[in-house]
N, C-alpha and C. Protein backbone atom coordinates (compact mmCIF):
# COMPACT_ATOMS: atom_id res chain seq x y z
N UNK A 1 0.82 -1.19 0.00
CA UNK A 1 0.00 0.00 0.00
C UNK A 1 0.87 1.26 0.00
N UNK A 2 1.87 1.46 0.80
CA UNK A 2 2.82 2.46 0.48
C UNK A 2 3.47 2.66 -0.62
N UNK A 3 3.89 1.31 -1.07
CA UNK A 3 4.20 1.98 -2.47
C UNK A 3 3.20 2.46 -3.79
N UNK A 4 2.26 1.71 -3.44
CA UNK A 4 1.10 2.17 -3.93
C UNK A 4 1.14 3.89 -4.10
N UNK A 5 0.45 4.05 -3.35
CA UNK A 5 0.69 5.50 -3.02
C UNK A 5 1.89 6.50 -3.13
N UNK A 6 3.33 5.83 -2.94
CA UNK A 6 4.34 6.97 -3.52
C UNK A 6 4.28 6.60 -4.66
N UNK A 7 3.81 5.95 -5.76
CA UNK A 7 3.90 5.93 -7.12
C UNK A 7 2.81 7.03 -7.21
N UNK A 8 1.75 7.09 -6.98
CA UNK A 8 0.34 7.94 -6.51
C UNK A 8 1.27 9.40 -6.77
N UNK A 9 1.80 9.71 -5.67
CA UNK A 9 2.54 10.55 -5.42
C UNK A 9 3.53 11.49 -5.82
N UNK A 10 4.41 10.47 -6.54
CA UNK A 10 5.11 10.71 -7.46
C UNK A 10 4.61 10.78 -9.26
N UNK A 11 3.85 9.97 -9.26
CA UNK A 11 3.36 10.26 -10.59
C UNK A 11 2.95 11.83 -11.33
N UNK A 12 2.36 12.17 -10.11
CA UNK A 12 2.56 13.64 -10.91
C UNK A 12 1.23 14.17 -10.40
N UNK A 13 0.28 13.45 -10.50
CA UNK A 13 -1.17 13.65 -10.01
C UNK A 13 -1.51 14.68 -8.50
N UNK A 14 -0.56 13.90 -7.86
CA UNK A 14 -0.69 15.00 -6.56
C UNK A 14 0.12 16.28 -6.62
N UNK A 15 1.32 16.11 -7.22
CA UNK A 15 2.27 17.38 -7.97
C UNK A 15 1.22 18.41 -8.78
N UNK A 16 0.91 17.88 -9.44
CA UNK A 16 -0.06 19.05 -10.49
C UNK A 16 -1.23 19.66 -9.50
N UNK A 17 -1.91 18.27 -8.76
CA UNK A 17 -2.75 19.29 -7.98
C UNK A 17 -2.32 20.01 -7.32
N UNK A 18 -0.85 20.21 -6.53
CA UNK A 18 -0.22 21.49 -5.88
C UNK A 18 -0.07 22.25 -6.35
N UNK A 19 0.44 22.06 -7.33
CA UNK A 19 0.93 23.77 -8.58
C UNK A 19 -0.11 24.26 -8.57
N UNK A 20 -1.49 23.19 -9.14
CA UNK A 20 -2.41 24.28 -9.81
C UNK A 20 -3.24 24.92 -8.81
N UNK A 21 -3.20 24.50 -7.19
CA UNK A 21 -3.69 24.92 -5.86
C UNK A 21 -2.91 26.13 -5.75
N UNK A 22 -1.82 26.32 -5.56
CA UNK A 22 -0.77 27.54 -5.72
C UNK A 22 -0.76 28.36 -6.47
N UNK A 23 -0.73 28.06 -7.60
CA UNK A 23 -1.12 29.26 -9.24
C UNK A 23 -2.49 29.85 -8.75
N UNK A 24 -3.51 28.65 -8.70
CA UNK A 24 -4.76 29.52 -8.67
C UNK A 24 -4.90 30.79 -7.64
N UNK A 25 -3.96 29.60 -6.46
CA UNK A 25 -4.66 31.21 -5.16
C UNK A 25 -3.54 32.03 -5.35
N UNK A 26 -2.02 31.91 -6.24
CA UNK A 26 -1.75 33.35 -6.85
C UNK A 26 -2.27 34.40 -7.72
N UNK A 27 -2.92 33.65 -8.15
CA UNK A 27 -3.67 34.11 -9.75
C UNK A 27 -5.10 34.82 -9.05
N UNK A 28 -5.55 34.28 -8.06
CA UNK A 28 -6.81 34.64 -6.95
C UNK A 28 -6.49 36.21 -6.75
N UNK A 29 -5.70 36.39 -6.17
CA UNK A 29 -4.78 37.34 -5.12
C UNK A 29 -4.75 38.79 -6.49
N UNK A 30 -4.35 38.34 -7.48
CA UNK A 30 -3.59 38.80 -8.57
C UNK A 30 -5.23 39.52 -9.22
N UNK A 31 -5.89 38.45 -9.39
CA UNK A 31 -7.80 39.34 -9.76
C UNK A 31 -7.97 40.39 -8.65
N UNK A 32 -7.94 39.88 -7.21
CA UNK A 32 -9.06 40.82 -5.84
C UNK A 32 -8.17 42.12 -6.36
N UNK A 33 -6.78 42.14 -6.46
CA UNK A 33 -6.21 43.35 -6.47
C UNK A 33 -6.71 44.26 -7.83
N UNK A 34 -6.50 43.31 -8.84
CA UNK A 34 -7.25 43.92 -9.74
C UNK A 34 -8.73 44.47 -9.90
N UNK A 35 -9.59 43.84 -9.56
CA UNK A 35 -10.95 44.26 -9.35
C UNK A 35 -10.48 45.84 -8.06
N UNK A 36 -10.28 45.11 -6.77
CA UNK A 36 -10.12 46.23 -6.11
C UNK A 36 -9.51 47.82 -6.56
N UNK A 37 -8.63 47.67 -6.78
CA UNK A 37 -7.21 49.02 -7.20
C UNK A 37 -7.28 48.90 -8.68
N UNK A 38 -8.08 48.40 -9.49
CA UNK A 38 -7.60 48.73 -11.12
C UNK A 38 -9.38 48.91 -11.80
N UNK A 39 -9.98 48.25 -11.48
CA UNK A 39 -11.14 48.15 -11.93
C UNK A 39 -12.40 49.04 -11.68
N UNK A 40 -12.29 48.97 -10.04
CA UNK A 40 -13.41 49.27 -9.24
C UNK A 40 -13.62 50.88 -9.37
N UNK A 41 -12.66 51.50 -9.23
CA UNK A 41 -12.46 52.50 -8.51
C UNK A 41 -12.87 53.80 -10.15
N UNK A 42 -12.17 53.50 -11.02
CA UNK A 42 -12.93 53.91 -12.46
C UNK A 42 -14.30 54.09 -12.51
N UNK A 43 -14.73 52.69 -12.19
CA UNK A 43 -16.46 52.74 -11.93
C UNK A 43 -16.81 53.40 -11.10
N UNK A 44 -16.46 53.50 -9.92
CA UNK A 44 -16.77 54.01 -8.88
C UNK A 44 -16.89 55.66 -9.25
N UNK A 45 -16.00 55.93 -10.23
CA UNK A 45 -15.96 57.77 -10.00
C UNK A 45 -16.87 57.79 -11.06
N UNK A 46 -16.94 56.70 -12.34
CA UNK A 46 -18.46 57.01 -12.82
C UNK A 46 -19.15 57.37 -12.59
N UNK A 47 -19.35 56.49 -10.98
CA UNK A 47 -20.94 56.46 -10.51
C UNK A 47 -21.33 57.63 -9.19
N UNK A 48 -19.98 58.33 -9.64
CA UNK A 48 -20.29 60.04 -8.37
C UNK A 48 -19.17 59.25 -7.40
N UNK A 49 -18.01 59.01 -7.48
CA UNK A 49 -17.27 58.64 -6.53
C UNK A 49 -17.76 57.66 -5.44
N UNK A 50 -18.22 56.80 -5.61
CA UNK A 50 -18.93 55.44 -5.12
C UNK A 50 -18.01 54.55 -4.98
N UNK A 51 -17.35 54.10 -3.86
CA UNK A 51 -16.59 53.45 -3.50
C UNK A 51 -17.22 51.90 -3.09
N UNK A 52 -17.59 50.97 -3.98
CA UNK A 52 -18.20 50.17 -3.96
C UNK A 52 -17.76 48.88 -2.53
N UNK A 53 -16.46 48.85 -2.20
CA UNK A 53 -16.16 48.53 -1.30
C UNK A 53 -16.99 48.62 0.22
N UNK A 54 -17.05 49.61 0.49
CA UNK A 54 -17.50 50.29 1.57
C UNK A 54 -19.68 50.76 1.10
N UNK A 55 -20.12 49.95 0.70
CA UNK A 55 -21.33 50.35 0.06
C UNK A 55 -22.03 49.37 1.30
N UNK A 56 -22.84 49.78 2.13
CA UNK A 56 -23.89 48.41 3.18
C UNK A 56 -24.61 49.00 3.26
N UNK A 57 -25.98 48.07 3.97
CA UNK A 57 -26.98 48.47 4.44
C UNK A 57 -26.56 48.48 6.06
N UNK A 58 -27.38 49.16 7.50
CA UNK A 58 -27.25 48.60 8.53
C UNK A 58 -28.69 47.85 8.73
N UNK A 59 -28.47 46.88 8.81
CA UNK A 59 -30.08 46.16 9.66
C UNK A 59 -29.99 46.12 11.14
N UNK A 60 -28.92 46.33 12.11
CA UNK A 60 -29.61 47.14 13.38
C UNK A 60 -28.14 47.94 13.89
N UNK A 61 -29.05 48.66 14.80
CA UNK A 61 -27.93 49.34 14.81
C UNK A 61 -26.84 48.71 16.28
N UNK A 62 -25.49 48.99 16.45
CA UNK A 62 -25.14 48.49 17.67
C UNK A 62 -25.29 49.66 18.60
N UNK A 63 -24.04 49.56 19.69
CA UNK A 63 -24.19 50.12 20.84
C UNK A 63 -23.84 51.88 20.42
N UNK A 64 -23.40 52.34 19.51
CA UNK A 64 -23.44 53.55 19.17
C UNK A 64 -24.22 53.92 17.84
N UNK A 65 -25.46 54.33 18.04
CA UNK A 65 -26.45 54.03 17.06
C UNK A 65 -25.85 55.47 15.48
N UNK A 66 -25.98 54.79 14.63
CA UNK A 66 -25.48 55.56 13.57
C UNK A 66 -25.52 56.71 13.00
N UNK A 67 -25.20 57.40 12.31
CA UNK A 67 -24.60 56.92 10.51
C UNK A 67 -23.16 56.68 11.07
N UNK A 68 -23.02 55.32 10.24
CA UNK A 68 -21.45 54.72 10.17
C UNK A 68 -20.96 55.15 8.85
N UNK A 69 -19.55 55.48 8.85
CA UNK A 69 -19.11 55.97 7.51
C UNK A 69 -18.11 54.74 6.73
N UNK A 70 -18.38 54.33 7.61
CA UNK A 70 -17.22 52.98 6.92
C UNK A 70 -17.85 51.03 7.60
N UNK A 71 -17.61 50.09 6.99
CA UNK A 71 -18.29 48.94 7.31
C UNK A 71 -17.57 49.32 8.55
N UNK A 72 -16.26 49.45 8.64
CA UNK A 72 -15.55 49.09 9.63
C UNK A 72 -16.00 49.86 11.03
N UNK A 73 -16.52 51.06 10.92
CA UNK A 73 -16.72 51.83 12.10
C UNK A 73 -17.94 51.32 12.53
N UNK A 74 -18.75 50.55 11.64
CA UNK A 74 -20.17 49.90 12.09
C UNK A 74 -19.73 48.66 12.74
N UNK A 75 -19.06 47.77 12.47
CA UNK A 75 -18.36 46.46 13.36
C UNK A 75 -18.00 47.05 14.26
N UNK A 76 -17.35 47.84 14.65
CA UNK A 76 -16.52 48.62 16.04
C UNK A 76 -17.90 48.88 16.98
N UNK A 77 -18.71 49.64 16.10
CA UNK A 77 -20.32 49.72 16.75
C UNK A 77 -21.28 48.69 17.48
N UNK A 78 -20.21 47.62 16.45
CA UNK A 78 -21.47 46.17 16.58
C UNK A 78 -22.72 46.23 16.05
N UNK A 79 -22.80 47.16 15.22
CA UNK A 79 -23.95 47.18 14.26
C UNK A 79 -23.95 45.59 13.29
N UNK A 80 -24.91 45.53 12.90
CA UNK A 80 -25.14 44.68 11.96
C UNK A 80 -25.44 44.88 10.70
N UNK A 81 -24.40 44.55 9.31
CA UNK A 81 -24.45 45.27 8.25
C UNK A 81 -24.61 44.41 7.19
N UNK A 82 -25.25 44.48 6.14
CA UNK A 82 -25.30 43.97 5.14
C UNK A 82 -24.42 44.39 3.60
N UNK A 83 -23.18 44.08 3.92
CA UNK A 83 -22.29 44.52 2.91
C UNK A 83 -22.34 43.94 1.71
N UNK A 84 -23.31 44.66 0.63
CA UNK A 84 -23.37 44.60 -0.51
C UNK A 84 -22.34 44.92 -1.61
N UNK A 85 -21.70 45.90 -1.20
CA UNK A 85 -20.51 46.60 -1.67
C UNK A 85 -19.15 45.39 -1.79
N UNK A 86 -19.14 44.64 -1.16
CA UNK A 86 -18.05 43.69 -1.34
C UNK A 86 -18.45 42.77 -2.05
N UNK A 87 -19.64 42.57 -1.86
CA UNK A 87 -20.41 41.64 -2.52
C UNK A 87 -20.11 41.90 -3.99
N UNK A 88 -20.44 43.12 -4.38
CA UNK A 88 -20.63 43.68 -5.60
C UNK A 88 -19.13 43.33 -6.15
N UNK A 89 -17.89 43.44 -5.87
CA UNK A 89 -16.46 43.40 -5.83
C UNK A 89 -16.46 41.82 -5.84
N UNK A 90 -16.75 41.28 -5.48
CA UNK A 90 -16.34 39.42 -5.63
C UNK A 90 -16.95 38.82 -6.69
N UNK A 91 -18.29 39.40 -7.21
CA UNK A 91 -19.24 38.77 -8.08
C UNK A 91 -18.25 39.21 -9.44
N UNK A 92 -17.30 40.42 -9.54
CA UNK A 92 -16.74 40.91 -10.62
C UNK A 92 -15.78 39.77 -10.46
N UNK A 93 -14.89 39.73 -9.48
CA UNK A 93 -13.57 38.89 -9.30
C UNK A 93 -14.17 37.49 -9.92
N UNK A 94 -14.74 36.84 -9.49
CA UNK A 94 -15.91 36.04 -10.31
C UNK A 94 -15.51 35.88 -11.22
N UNK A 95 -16.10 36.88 -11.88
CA UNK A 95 -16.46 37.00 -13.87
C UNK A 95 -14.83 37.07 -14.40
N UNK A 96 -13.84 38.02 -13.88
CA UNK A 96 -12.72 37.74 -14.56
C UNK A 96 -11.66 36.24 -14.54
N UNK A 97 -12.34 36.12 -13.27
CA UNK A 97 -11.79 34.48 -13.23
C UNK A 97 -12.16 33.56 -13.97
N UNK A 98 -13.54 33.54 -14.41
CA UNK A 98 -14.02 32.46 -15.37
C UNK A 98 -13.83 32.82 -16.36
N UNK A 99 -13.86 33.82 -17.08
CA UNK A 99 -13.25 34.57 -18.25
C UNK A 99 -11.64 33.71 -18.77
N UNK A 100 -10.86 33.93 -17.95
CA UNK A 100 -10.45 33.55 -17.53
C UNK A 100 -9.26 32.35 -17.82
N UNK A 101 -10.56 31.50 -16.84
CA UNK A 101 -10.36 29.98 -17.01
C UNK A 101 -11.07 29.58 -18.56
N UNK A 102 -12.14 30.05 -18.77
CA UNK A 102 -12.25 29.70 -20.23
C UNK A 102 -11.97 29.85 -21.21
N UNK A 103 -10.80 31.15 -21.07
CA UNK A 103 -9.98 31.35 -22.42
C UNK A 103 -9.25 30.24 -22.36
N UNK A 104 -8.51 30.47 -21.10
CA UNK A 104 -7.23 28.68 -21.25
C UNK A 104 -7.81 27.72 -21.85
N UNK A 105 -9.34 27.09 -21.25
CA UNK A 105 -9.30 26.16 -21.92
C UNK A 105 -9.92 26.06 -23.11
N UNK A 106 -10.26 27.29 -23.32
CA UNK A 106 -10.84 27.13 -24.92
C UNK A 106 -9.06 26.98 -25.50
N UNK A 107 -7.62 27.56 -25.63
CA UNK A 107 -6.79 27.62 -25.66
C UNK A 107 -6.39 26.14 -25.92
N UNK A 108 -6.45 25.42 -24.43
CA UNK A 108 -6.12 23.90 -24.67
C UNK A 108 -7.09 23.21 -25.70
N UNK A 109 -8.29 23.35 -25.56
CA UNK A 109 -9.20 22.70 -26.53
C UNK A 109 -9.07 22.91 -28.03
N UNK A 110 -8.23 24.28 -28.47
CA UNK A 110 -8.03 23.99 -29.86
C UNK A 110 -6.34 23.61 -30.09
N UNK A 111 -6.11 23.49 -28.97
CA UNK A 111 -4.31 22.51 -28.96
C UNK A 111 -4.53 21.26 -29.30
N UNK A 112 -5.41 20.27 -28.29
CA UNK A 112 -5.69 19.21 -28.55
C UNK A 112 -6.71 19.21 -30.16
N UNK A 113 -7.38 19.83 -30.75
CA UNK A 113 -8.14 19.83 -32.13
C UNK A 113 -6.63 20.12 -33.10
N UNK A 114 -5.76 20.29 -32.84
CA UNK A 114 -4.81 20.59 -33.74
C UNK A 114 -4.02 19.32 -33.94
N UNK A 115 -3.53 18.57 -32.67
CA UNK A 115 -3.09 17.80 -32.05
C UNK A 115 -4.14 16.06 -32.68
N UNK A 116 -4.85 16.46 -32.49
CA UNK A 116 -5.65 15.07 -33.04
C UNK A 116 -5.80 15.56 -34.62
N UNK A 117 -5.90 16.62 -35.39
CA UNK A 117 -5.80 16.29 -36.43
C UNK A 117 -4.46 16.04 -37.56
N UNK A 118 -3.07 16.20 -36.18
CA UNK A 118 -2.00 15.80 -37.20
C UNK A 118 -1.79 14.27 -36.69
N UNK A 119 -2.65 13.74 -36.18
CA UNK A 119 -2.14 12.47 -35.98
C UNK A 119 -2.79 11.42 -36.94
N UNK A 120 -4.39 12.37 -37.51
CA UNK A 120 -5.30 11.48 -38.32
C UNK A 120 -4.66 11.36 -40.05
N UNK A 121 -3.48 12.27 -39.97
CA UNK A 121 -2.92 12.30 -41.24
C UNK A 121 -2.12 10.67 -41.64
N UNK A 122 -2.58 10.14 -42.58
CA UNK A 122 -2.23 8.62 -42.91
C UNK A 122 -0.44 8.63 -42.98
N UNK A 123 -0.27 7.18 -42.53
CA UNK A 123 0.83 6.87 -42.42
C UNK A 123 1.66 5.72 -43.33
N UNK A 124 0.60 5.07 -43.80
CA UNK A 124 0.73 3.97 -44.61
C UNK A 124 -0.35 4.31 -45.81
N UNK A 125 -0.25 3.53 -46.67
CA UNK A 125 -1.42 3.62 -47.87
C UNK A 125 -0.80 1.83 -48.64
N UNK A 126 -2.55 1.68 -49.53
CA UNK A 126 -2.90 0.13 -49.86
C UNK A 126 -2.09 0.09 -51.01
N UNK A 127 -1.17 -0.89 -51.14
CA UNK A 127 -0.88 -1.36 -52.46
C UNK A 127 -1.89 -1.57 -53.69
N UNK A 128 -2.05 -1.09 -54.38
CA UNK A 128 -3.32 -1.83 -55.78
C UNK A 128 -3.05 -2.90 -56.13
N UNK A 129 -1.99 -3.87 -56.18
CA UNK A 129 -1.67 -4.94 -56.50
C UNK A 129 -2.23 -5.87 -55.67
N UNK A 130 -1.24 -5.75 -54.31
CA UNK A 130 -1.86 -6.91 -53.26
C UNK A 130 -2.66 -6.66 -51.98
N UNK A 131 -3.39 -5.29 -52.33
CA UNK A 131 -3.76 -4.87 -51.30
C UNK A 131 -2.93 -4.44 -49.50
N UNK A 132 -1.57 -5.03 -49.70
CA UNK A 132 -1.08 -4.95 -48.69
C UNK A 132 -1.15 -3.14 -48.30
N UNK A 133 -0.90 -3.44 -47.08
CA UNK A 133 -0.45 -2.00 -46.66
C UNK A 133 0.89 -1.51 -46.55
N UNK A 134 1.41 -0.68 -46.96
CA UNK A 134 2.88 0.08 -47.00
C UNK A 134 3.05 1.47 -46.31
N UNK A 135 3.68 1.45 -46.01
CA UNK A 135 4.38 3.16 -45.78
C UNK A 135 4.20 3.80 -46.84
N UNK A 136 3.57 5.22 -46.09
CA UNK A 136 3.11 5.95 -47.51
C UNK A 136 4.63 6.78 -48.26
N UNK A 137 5.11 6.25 -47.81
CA UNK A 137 6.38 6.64 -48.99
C UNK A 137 6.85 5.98 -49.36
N UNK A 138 6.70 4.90 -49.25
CA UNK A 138 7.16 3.45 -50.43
C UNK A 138 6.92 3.88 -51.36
N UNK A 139 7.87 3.31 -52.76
CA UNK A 139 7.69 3.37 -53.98
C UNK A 139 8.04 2.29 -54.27
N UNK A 140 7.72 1.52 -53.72
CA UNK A 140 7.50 -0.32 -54.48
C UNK A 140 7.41 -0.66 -53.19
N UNK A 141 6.04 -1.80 -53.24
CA UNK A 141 5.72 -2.68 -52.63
C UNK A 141 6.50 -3.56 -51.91
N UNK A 142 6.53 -3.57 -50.45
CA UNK A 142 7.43 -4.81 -50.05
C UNK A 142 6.93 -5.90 -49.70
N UNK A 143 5.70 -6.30 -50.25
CA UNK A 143 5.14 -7.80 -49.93
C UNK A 143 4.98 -8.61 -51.78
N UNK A 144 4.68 -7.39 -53.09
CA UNK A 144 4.46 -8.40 -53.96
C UNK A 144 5.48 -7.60 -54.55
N UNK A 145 6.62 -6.26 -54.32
CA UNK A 145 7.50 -5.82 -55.34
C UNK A 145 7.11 -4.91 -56.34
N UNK A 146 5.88 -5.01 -56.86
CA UNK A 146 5.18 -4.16 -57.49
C UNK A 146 5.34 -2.59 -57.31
N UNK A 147 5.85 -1.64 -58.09
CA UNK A 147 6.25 -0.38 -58.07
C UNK A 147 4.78 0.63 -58.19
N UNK A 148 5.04 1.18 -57.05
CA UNK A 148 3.60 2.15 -56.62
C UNK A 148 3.78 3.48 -57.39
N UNK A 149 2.46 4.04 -57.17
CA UNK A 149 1.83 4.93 -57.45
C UNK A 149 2.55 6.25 -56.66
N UNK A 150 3.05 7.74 -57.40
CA UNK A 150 3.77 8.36 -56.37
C UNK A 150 2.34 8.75 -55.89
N UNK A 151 2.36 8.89 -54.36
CA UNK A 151 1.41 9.66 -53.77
C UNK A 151 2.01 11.12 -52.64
N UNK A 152 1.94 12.08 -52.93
CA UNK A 152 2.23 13.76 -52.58
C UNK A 152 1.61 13.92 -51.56
């Protein structure tokens, strides 16, 4: 059973799932910043300087009853907030991630369509004589001798 498993191990299977656990939550890290500091904030002055980050509702208030100017001064409050505003910021991080991921694999998917169609290219072709099969660059038959057809 142990070796079982360091072949497991070693094969590559658990290797790849680390990389691609690591890439992704670099690649993770690499969107929030982007949405946050590259994306958001454009929109935001669109929309009258709307800092979508910091956008909540309070549904009650805590021990220092409000207006809170920041989620954060409402947690300090112990208010209870419904932060839509981040919300709004992850649902984007979201979309560029799957974006994304489906360029790659549209990417891989026409690697492999490229990939399977140089392999369907023939390798051999039929003798007319004896029907045998040859290498398609034979120019004579090596089962009846018979001198082939050039084929380009």
């Amino acid at each position: 059973m142990l070796k079982e498993f360091k072949e497991f191990a070693i094969k590559g299977n658990v290797i790849d799932m680390a990389v691609g656990i690591v890439i992704g939550a670099a690649f993770g890290t690499i969107v929030k910043s982007l949405v946050s500091d590259v994306i958001m904030p454009p929109i935001g002055l669109l929309l009258g300087n709307v800092d979508f980050s910091n956008l909540f509702f309070v549904l009650k208030d805590g021990t220092n009853p409000g207006p809170y100017l920041s989620i954060a001064s409402a947690a300090d409050a112990g208010a209870v907030t419904l932060n839509y505003g981040q919300f709004i910021n992850t649902v984007v991080s979201f979309l560029i991630v799957s974006f994304a991921i489906f360029m790659v694999i549209k990417m891989v998917n026409r690697l492999k369509r490229e990939e399977e169609a140089v392999e369907e290219t023939p390798t051999t072709k039929e003798c007319p004589f004896c029907l045998s099969n040859v290498p398609i660059k034979a120019t004579r038959c090596g089962h009846c001798t018979s001198e082939l057809p050039v084929t380009e």
